[in-house]
N, C-alpha and C. Protein backbone atom coordinates (compact mmCIF):
# COMPACT_ATOMS: atom_id res chain seq x y z
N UNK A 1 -49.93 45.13 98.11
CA UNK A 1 -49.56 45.31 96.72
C UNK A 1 -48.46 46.34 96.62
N UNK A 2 -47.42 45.85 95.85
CA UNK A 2 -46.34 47.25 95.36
C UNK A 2 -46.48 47.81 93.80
N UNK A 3 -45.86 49.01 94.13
CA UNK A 3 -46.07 49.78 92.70
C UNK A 3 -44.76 50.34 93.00
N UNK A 4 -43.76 50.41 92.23
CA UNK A 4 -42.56 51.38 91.86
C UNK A 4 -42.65 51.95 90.59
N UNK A 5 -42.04 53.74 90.90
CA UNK A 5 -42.02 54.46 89.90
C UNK A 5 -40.98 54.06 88.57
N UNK A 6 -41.48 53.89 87.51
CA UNK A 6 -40.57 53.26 86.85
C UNK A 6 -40.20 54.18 85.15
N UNK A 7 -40.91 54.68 84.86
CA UNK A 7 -40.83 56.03 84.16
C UNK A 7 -41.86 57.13 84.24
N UNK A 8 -40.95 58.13 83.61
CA UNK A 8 -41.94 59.62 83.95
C UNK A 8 -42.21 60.09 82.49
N UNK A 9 -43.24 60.26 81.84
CA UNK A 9 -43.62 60.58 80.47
C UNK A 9 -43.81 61.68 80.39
N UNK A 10 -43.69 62.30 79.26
CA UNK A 10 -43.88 63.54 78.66
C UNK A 10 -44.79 63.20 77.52
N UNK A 11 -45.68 63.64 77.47
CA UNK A 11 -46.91 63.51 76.28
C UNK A 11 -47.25 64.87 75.82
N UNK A 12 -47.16 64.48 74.46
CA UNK A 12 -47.05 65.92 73.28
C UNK A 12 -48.26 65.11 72.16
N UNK A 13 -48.65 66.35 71.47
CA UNK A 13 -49.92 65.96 71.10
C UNK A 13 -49.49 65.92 69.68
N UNK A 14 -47.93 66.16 69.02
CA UNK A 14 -47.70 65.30 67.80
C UNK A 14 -46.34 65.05 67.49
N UNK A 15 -46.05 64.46 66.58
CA UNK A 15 -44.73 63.86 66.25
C UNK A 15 -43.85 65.07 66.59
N UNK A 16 -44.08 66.28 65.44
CA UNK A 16 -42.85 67.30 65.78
C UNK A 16 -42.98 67.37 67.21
N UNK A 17 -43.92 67.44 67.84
CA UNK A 17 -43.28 68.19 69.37
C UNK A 17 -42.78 67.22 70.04
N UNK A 18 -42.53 65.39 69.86
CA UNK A 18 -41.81 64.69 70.20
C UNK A 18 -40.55 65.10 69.98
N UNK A 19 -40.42 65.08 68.98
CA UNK A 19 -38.70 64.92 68.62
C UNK A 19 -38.16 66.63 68.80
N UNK A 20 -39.09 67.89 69.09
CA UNK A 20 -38.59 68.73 70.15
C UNK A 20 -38.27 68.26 71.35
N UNK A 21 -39.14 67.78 72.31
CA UNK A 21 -38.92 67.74 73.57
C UNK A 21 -37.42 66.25 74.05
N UNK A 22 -37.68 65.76 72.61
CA UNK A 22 -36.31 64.56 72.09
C UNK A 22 -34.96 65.25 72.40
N UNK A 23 -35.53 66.37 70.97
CA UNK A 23 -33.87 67.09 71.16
C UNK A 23 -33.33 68.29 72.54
N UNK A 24 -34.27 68.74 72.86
CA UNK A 24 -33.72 69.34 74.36
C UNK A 24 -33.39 67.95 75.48
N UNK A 25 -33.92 67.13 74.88
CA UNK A 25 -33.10 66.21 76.58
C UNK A 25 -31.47 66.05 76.17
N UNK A 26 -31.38 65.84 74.53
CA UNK A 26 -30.55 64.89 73.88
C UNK A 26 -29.31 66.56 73.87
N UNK A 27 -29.59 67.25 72.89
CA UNK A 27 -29.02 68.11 72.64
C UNK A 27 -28.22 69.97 73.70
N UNK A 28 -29.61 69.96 74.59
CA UNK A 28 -29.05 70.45 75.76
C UNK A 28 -29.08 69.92 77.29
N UNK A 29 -29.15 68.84 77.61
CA UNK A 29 -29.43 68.19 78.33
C UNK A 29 -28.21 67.54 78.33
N UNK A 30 -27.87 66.94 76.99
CA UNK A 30 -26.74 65.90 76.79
C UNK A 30 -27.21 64.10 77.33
N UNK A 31 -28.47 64.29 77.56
CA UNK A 31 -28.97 62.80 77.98
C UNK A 31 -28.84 61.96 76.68
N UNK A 32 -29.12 61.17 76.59
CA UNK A 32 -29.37 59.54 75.74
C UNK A 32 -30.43 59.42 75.05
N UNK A 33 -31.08 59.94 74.14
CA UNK A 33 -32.25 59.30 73.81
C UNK A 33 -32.41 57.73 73.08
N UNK A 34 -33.33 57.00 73.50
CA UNK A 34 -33.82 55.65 72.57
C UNK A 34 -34.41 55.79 72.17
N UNK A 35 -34.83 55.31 70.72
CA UNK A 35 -35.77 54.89 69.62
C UNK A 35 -35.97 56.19 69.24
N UNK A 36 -37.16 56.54 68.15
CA UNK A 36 -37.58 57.30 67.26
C UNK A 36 -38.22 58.22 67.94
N UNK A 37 -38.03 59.35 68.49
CA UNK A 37 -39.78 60.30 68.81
C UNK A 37 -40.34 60.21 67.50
N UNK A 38 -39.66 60.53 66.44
CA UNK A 38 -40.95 60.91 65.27
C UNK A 38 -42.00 59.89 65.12
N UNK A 39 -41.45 58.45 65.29
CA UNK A 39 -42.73 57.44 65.73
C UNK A 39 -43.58 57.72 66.51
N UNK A 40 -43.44 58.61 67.81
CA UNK A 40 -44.33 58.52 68.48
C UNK A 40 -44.10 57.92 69.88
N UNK A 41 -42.62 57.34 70.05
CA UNK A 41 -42.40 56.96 71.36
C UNK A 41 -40.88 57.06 71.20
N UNK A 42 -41.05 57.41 72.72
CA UNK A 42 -38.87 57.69 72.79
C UNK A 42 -38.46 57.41 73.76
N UNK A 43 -37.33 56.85 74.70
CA UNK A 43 -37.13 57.08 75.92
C UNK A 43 -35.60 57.83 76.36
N UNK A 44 -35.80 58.57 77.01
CA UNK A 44 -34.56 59.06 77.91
C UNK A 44 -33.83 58.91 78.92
N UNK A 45 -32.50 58.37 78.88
CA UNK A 45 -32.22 57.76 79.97
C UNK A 45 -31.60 58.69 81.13
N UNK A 46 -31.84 58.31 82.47
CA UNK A 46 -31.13 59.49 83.35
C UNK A 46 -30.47 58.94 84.16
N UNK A 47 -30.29 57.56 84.18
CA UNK A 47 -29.54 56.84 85.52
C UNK A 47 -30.96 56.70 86.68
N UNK A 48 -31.65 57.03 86.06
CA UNK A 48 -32.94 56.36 86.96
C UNK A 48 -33.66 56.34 86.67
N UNK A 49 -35.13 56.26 86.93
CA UNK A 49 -36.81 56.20 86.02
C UNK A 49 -36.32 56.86 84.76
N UNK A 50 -36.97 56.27 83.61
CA UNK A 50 -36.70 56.97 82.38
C UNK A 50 -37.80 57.57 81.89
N UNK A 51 -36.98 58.75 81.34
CA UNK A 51 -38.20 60.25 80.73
C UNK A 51 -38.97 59.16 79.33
N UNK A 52 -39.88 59.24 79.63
CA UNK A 52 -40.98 58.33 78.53
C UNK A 52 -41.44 59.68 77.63
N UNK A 53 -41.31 59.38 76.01
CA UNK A 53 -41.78 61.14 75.64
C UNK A 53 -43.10 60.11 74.83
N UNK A 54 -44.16 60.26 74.28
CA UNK A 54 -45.16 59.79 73.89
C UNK A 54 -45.94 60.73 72.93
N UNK A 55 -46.44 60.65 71.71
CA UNK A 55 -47.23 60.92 70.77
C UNK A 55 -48.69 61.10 71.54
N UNK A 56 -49.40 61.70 72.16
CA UNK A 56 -50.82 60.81 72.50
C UNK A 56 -50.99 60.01 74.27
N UNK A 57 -51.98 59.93 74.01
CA UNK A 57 -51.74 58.91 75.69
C UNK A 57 -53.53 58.73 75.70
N UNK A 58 -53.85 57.48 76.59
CA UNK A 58 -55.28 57.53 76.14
C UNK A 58 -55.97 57.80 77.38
N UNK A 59 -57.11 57.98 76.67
CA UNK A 59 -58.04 58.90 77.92
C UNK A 59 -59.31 58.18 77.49
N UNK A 60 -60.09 58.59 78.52
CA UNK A 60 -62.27 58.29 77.95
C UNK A 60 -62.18 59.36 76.92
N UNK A 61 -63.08 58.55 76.16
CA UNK A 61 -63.60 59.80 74.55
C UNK A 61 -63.25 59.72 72.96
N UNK A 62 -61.20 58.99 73.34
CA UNK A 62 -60.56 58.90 72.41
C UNK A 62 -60.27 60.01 71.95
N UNK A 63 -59.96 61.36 73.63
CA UNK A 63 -59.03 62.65 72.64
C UNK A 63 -58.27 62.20 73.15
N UNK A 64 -56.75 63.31 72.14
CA UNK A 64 -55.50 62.46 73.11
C UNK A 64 -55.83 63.23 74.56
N UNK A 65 -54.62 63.05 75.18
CA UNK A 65 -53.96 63.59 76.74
C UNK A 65 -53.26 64.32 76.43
N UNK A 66 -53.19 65.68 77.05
CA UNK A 66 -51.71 65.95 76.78
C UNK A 66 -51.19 66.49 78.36
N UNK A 67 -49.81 65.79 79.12
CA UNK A 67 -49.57 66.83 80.43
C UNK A 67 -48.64 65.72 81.12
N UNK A 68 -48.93 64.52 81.87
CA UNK A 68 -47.94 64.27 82.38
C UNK A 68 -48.30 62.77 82.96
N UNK A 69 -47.07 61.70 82.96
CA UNK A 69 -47.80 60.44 82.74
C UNK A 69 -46.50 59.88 83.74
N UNK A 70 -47.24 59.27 84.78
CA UNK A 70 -46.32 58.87 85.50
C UNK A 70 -46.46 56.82 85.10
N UNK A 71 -45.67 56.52 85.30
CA UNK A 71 -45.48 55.06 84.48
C UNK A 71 -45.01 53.77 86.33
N UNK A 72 -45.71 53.43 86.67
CA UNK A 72 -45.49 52.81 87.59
C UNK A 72 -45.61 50.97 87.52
N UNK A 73 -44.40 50.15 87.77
CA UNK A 73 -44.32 48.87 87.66
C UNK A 73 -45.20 48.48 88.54
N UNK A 74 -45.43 47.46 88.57
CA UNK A 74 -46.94 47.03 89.32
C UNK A 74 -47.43 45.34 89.60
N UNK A 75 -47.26 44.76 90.21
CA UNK A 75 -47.26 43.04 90.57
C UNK A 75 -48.59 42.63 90.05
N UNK A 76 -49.76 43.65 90.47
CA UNK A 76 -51.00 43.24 90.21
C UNK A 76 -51.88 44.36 89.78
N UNK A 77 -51.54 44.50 88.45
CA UNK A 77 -52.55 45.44 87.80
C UNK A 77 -54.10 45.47 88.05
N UNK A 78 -54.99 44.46 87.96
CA UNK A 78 -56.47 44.47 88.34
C UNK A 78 -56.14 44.42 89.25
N UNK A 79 -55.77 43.99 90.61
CA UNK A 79 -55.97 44.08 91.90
C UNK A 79 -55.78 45.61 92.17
N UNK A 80 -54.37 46.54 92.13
CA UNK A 80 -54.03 47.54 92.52
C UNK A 80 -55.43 48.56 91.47
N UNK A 81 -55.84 48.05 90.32
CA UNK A 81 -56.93 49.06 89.81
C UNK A 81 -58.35 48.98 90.64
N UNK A 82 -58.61 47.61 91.32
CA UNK A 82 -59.31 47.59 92.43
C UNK A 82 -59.32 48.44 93.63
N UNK A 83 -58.16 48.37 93.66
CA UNK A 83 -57.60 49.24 95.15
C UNK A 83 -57.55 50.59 94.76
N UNK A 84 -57.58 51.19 93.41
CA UNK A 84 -57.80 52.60 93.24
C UNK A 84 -59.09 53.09 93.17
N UNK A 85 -60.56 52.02 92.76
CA UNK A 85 -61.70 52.41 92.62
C UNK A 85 -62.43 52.53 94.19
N UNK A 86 -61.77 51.67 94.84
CA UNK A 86 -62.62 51.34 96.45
C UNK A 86 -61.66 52.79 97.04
N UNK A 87 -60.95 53.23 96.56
CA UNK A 87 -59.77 54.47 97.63
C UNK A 87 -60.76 55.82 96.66
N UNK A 88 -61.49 55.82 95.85
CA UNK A 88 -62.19 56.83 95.28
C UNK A 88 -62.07 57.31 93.91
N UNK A 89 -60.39 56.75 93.46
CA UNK A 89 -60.00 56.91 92.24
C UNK A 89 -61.13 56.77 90.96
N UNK A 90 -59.94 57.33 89.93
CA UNK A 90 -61.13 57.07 88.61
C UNK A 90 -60.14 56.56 87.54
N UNK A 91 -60.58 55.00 87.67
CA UNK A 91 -60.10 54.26 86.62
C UNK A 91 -60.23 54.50 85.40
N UNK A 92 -58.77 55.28 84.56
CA UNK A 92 -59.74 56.05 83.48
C UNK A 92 -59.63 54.89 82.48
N UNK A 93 -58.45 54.21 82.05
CA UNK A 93 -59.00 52.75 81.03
C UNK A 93 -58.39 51.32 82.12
N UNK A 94 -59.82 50.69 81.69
CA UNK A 94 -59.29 49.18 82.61
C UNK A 94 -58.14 48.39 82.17
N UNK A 95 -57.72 47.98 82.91
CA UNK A 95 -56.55 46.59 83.07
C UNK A 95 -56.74 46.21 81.54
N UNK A 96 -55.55 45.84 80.72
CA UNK A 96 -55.82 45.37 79.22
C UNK A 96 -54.54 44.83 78.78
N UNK A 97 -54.15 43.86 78.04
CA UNK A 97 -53.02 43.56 77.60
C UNK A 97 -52.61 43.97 76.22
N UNK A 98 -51.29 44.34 76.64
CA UNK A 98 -50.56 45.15 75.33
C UNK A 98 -50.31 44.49 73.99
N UNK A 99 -50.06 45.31 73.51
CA UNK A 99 -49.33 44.78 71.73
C UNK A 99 -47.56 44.25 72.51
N UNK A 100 -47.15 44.75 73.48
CA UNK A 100 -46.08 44.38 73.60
C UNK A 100 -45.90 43.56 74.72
N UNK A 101 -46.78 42.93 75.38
CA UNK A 101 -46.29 42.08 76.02
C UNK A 101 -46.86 41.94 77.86
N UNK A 102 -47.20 43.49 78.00
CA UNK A 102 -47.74 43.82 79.22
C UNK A 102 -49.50 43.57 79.87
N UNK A 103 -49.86 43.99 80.68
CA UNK A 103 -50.31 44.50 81.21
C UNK A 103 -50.87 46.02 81.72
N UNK A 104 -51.74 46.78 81.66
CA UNK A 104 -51.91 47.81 81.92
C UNK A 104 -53.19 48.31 82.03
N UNK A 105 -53.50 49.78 82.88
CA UNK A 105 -54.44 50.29 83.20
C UNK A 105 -54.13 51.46 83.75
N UNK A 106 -55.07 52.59 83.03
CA UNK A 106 -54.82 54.15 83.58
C UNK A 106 -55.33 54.65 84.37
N UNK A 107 -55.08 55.44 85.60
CA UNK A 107 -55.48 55.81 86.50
C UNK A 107 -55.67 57.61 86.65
N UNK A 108 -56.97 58.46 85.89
CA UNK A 108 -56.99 59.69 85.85
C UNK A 108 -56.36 60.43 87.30
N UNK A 109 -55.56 61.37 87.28
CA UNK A 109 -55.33 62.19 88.41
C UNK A 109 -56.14 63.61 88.38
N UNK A 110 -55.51 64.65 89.16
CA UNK A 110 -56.00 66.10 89.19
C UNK A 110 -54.94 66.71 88.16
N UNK A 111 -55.45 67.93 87.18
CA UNK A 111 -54.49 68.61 86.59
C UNK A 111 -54.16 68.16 85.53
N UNK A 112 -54.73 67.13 84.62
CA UNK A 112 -53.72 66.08 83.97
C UNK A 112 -53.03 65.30 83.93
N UNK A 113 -52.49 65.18 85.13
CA UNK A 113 -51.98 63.95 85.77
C UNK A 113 -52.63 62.58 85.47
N UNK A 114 -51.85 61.48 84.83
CA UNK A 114 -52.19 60.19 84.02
C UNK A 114 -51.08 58.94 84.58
N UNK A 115 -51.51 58.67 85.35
CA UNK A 115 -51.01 57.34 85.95
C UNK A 115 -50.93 55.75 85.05
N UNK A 116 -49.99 55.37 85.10
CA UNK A 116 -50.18 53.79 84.20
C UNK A 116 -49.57 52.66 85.09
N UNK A 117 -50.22 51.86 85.45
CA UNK A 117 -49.81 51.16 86.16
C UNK A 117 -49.91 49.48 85.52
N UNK A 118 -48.56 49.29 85.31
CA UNK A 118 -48.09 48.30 84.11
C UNK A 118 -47.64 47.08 84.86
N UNK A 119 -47.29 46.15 84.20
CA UNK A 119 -46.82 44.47 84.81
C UNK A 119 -46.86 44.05 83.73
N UNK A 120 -46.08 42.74 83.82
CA UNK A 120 -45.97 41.34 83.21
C UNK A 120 -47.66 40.71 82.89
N UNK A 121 -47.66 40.19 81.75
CA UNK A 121 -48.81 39.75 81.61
C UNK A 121 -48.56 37.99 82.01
N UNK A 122 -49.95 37.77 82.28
CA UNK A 122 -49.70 35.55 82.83
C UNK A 122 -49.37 35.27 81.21
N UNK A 123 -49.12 35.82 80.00
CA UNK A 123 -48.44 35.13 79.18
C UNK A 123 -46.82 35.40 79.29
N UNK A 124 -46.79 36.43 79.28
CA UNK A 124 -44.87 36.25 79.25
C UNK A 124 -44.39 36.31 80.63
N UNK A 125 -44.99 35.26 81.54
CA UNK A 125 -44.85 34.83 83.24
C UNK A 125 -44.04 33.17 82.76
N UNK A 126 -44.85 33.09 81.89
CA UNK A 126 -45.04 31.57 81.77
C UNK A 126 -43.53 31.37 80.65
């Protein structure tokens, strides 16, 4: 199974501190931002994995997350979430299909560390 790193998130626990952590990429940074932080999702472009900034992020419990979300493309989401429970991992939400189109499932780390390991769903394959 492959997984490539495909964005790196920044998760803030509300709108204003999106569109802070927005305007330091945008404003001293001089990077690119896409879409709205004040919605709640933004991306930053760097010429490689893109800075993902996020409102929230989900966890067991339904508090948010707040700390650091690595975003990894992924061929086989239930299989590779298989391969994280038998390696010791802790599947923190199972394999589920998105409002937008994907695939996905979170993988708790140490520290805050929040893994997502995303794909194509067998509907937009087809």
């Amino acid at each position: 199974m492959d997984i490539q790193l495909d964005h790196i998130g920044v998760i803030t626990a509300t709108d204003e501190e999106n569109v802070a952590v927005a305007g330091f990429f945008a404003d001293i940074l001089g990077l690119v931002v896409e879409g709205d932080p004040a919605e709640g999702y933004a991306e930053v472009a760097t010429g490689g994995p893109k800075i993902a900034l996020h409102r929230g992020g989900p966890v067991p419990g339904g508090r948010p997350h707040g700390g650091t979300l690595l975003q990894f493309r992924c061929d086989d989401v239930p299989g590779f979430a298989t391969l994280v429970r038998e390696r010791g991992g802790t599947v923190a939400v199972e394999p589920h299909a998105t409002d937008w189109g994907t695939v996905s499932a979170y993988v708790q780390g140490p520290h805050g560390i929040l893994v997502e390991l995303y794909g194509q769903s067998d509907a937009s394959r087809a």
